[in-house]
Protein backbone atom coordinates (compact mmCIF):
# COMPACT_ATOMS: atom_id res chain seq x y z
CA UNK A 1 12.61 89.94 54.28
CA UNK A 2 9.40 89.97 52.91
CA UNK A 3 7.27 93.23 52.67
CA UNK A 4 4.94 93.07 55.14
CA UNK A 5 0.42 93.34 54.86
CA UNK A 6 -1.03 96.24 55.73
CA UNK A 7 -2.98 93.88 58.61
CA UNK A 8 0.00 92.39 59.57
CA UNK A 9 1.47 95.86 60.43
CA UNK A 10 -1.23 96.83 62.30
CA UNK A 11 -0.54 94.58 65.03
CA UNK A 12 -0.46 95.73 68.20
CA UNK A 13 3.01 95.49 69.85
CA UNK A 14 3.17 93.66 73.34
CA UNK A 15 3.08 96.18 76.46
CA UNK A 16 6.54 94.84 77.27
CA UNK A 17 8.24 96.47 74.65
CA UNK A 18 11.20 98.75 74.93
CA UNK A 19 12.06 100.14 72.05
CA UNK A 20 10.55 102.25 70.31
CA UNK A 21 8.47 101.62 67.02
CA UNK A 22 9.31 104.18 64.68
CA UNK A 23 7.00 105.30 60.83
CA UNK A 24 9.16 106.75 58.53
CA UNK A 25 7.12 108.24 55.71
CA UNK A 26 8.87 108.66 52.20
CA UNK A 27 11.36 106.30 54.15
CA UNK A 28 12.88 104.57 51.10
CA UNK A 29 13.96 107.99 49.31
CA UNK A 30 16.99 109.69 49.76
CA UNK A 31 16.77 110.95 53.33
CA UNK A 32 14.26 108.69 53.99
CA UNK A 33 16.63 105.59 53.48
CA UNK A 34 19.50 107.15 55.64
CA UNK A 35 17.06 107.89 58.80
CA UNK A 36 15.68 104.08 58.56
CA UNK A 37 19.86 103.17 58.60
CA UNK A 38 20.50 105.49 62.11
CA UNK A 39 17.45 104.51 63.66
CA UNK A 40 18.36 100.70 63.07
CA UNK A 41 21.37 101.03 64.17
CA UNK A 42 20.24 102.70 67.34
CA UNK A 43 18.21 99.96 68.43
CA UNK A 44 15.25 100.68 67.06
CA UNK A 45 11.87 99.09 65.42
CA UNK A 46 11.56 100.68 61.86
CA UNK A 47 8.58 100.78 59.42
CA UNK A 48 9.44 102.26 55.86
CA UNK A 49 6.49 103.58 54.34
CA UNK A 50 6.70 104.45 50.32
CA UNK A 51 4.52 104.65 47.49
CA UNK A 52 7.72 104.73 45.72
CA UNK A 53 7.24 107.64 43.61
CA UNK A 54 10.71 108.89 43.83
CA UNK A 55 11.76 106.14 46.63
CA UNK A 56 13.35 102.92 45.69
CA UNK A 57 13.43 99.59 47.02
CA UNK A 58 17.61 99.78 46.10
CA UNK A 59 17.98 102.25 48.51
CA UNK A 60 16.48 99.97 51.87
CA UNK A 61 17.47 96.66 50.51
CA UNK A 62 20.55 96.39 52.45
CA UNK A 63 18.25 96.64 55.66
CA UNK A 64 15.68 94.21 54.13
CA UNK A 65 16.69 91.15 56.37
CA UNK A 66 16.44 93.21 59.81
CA UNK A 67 13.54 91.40 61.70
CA UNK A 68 13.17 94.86 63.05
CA UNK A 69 12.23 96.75 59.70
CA UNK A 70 9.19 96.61 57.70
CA UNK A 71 8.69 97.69 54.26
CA UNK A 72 5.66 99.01 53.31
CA UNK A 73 4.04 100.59 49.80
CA UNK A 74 1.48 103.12 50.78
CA UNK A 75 0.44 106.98 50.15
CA UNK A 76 0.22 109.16 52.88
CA UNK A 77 -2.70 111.09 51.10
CA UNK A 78 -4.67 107.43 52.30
CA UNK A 79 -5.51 107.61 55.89
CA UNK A 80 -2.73 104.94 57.41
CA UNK A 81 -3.80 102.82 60.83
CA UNK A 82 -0.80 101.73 63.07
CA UNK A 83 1.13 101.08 66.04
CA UNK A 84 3.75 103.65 66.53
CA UNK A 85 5.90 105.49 69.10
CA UNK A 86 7.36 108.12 66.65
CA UNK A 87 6.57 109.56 62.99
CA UNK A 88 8.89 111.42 61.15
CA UNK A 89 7.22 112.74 58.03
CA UNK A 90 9.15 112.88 55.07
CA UNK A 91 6.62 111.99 52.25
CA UNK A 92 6.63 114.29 49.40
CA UNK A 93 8.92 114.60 46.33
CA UNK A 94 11.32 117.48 46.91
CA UNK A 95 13.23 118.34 43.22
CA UNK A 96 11.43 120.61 40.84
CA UNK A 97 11.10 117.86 37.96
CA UNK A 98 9.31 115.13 39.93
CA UNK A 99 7.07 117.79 42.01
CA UNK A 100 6.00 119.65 39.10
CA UNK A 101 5.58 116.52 37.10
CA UNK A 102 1.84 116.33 39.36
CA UNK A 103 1.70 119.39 40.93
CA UNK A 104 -1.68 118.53 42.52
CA UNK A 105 -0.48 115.61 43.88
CA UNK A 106 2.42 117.45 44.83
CA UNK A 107 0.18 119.75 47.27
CA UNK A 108 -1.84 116.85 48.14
CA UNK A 109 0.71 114.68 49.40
CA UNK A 110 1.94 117.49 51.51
CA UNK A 111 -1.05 119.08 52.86
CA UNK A 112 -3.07 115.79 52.94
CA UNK A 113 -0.57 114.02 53.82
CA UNK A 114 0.12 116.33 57.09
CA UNK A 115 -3.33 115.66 57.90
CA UNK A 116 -3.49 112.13 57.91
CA UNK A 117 -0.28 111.39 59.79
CA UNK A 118 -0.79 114.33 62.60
CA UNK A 119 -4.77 111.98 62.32
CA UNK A 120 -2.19 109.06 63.30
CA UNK A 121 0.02 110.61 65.83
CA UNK A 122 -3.07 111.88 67.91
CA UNK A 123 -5.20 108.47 68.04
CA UNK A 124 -1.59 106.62 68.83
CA UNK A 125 -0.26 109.56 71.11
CA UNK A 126 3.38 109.81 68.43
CA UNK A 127 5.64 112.17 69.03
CA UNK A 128 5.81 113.87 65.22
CA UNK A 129 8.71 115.17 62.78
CA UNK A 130 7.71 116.98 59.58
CA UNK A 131 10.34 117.31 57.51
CA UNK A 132 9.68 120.95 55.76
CA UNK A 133 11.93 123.19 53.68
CA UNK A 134 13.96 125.85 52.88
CA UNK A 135 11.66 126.50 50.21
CA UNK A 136 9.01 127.93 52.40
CA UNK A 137 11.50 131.17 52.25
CA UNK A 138 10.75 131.53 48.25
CA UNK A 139 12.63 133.93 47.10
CA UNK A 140 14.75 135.74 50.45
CA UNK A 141 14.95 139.04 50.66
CA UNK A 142 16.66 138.47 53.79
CA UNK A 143 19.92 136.47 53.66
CA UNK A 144 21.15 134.51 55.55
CA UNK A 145 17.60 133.08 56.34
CA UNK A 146 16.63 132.74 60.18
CA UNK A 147 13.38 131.16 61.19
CA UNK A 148 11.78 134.46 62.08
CA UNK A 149 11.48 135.40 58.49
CA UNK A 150 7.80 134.89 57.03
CA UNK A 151 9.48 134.39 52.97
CA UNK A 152 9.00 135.95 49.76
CA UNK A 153 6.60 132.92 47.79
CA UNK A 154 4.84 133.22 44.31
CA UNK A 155 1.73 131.57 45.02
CA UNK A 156 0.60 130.95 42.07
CA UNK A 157 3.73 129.81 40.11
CA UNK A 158 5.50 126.45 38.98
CA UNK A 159 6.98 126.01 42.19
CA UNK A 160 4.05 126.70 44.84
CA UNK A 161 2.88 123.54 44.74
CA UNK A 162 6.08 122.53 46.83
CA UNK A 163 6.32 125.75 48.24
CA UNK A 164 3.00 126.40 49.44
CA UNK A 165 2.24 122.91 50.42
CA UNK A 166 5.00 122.53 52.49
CA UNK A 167 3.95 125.94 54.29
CA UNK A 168 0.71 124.87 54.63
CA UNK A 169 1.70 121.31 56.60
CA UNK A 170 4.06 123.90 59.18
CA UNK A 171 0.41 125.28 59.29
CA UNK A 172 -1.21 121.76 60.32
CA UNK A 173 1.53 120.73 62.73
CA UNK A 174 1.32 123.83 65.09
CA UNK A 175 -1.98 123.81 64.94
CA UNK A 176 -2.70 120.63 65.71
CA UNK A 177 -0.04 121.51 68.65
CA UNK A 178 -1.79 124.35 69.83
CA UNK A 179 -5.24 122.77 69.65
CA UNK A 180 -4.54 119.14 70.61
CA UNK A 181 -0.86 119.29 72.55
CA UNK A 182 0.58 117.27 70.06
CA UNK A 183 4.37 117.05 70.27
CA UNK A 184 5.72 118.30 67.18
CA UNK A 185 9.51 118.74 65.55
CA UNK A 186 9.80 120.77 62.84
CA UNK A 187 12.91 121.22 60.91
CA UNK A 188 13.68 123.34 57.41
CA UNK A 189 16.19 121.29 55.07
CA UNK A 190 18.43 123.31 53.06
CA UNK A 191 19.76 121.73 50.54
CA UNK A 192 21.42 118.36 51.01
CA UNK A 193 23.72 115.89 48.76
CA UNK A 194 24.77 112.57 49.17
CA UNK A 195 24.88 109.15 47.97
CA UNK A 196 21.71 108.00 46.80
CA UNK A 197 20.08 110.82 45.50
CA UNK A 198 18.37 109.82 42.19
CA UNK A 199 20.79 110.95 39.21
CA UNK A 200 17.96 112.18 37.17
CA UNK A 201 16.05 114.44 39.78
CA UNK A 202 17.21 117.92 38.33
CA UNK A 203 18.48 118.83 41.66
CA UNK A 204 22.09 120.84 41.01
CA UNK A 205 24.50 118.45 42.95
CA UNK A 206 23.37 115.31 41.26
CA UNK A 207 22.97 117.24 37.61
CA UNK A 208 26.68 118.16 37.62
CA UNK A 209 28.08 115.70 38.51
CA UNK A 210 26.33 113.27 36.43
CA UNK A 211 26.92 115.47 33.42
CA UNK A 212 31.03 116.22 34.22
CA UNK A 213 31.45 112.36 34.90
CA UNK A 214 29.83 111.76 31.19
CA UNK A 215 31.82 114.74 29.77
CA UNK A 216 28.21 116.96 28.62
CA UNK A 217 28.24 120.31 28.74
CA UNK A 218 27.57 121.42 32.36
CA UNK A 219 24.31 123.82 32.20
CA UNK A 220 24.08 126.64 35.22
CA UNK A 221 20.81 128.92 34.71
CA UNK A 222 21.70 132.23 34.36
CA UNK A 223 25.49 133.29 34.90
CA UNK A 224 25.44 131.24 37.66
CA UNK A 225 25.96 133.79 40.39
CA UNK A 226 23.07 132.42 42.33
CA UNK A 227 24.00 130.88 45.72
CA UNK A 228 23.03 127.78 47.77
CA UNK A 229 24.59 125.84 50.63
CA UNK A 230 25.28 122.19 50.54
CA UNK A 231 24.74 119.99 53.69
CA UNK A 232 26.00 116.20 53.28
CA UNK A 233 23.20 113.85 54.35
CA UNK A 234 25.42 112.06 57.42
CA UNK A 235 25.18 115.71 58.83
CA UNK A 236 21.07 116.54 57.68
CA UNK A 237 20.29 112.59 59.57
CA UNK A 238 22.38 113.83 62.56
CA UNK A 239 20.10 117.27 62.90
CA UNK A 240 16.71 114.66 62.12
CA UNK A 241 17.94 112.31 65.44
CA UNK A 242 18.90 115.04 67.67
CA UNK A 243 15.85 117.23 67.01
CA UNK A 244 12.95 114.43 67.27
CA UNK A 245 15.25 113.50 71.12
CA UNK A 246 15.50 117.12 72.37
CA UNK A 247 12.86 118.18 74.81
CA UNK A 248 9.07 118.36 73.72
CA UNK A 249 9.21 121.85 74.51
CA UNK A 250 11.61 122.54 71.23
CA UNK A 251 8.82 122.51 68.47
CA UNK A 252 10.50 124.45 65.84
CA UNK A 253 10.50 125.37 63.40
CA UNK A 254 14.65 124.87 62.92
CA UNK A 255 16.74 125.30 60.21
CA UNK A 256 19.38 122.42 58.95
CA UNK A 257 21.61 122.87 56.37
CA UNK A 258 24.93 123.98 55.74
CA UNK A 259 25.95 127.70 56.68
CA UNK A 260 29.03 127.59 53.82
CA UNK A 261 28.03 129.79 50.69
CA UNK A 262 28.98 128.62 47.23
CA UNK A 263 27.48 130.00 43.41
CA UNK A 264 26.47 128.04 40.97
CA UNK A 265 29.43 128.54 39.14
CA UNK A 266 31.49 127.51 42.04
CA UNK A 267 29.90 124.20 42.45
CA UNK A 268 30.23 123.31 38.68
CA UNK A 269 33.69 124.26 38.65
CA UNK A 270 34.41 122.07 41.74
CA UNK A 271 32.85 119.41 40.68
CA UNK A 272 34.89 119.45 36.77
CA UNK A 273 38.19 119.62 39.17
CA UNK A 274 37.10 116.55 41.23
CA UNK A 275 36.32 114.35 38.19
CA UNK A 276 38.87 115.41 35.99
CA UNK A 277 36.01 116.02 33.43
CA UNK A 278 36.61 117.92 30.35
CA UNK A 279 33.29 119.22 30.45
CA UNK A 280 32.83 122.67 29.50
CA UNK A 281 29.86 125.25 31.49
CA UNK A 282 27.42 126.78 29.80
CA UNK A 283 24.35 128.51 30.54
CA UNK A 284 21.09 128.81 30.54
CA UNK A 285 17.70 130.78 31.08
CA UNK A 286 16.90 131.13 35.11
CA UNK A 287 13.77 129.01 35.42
CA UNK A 288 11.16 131.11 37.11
CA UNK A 289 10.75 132.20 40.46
CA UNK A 290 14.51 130.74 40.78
CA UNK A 291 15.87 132.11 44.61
CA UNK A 292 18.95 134.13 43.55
CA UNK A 293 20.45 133.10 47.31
CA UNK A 294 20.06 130.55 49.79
CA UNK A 295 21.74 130.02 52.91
CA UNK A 296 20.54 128.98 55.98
CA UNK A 297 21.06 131.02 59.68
CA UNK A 298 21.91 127.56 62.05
CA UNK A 299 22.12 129.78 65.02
CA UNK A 300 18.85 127.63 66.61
CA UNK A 301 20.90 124.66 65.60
CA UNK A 302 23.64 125.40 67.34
CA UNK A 303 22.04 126.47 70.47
CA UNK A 304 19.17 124.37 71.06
CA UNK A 305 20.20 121.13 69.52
CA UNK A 306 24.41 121.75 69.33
CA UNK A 307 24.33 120.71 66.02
CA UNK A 308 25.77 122.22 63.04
CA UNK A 309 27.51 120.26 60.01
CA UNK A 310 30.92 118.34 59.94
CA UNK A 311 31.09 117.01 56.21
CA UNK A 312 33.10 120.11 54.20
CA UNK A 313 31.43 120.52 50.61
CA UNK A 314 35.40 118.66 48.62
CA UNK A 315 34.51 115.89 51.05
CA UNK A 316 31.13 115.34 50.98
CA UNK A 317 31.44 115.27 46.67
CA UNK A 318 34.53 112.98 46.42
CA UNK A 319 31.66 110.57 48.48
CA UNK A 320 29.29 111.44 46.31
CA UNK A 321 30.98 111.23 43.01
CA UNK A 322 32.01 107.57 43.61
CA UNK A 323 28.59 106.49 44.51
CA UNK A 324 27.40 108.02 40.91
CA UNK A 325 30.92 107.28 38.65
CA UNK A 326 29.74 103.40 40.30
CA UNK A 327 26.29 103.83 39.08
CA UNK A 328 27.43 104.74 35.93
CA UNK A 329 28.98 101.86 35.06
CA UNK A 330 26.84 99.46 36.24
CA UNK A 331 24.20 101.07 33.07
């Protein structure tokens, strides 16, 4: 299928319809491309929008010939006009090398961004996801992390472009609830692994394994005692669906991730046993403002939306190892 105009998307769907039209911002990314998958297969009427950044057409081609998805190139800092029933916002790039690469544009296509698609959701009367981030907790000094928690952020650092933007669209969203009663889902991704995710995007998962399956040195920043939780994307999408269908009353924000704890050292070691990689760990300076441990409280989850992961971490990296050991060796 051909990528469609900007004009040509614009049209205005018959009043007969019954599905729903759905904008999925930062759709051809790594989440992004997995939500555009479940909501086809539900049934549904998809547009992809990308400025493809850090999104790649490979990752929505498969779903290129489905008269009911749309491909579009555009930046959500540009004002966007549309038909649309739903919106779930997941423009912005999310690993530290391609967000600090332009931190401005980094903040800007986060707070900006907010702007202009809660701009669209009012005129069209969308319901509204924004996908936000366990980042917004900084640095925890409480662990694990429940909602209530306000976070420990530098400001001012390497990282608070992400950080502080993404706190800033939470900002937008409720108010623009509170102000306009807009219905709003807001959810807090821990961190998430899968097939797809770009092998050079500095994010831990894709770093090791990448590095075991070409037998380099495997680098962990500081001893590697630091902690994080790994969700598998089949479980994050799951959370995305069931949170944008619960009742408009359950804003958010809610945390999705997984609640299992592993180091740094862990996860390298893990991944060397799953590859069969001779590769040896060594280490490295902790990058600033670094958080020492992350893992998310799903209690919400669990309660409000009866969702909490399936995928086990061995599981969910045998999946993901194949998908890069195949990339690999195409070059």
């Amino acid at each position: 299928m051909r990528e469609r105009t900007l004009g040509e998307a614009r049209a205005v769907r018959p009043m007969y319809h019954t599905t729903k039209r759905v904008l999925v911002t930062g759709g051809a990314g790594f989440l992004g491309s997995y939500l555009c998958e479940r909501l086809l297969e539900a049934g549904q009427e998809v547009i992809c929008l990308d400025n493809f950044f850090t999104g790649s057409r490979k990752n929505v081609a498969h779903l290129l010939d489905d008269k009911r998805f749309e491909l579009m190139r555009h930046d959500v800092t540009v004002p966007l006009y549309i038909e649309c029933d739903e919106i779930y916002n997941l423009a912005c790039p999310a690993s530290p090398i391609h967000y600090q690469f332009d931190p401005v544009q980094t903040t800007k296509t986060s707070v900006h961004g907010a702007i202009n698609m809660l701009g669209l959701a009012r005129r069209v009367k969308a319901k509204i996801f924004q996908a936000s981030t366990s980042e917004v907790y900084g640095d925890p000094t409480v662990h694990p992390q429940p909602e209530e928690y306000w976070g420990n952020v530098n400001p001012i650092g390497y990282r608070s472009c992400y950080d502080e933007g993404k706190r800033c669209a939470e900002t937008l969203f409720f108010d623009y609830h509170r102000q306009h009663q807009m219905r709003i889902k807001v959810v807090r991704i821990f961190n998430t692994y899968g097939p797809r995710m770009h092998p050079n995007d500095g994010r831990v998962v894709s770093n090791f394994i990448v590095q075991a399956l070409r037998g380099e040195d495997i680098a962990v920043y500081g001893e590697g005692s630091q902690t994080r939780s790994f969700c598998y994307v089949d479980d994050l999408i799951d959370g995305f669906v069931k949170m944008m269908d619960s009742a408009d009353d359950i804003t958010g924000p809610i945390n999705l991730g997984n609640p299992g704890e592993f180091t740094i050292r862990e996860l390298a070691e893990l991944v060397i046993e799953l590859t069969g990689s001779s590769s040896r760990i060594v280490t490295k300076p902790l990058p600033q403002d670094d958080p020492k441990q992350r893992r998310p409280d799903i209690t919400k989850a669990r309660q409000v939306l009866d969702w909490q992961p399936q995928v086990p971490l061995r599981q969910g990296l045998i999946k993901a190892i194949a998908y890069f050991d195949n990339l690999l060796k195409q070059g």
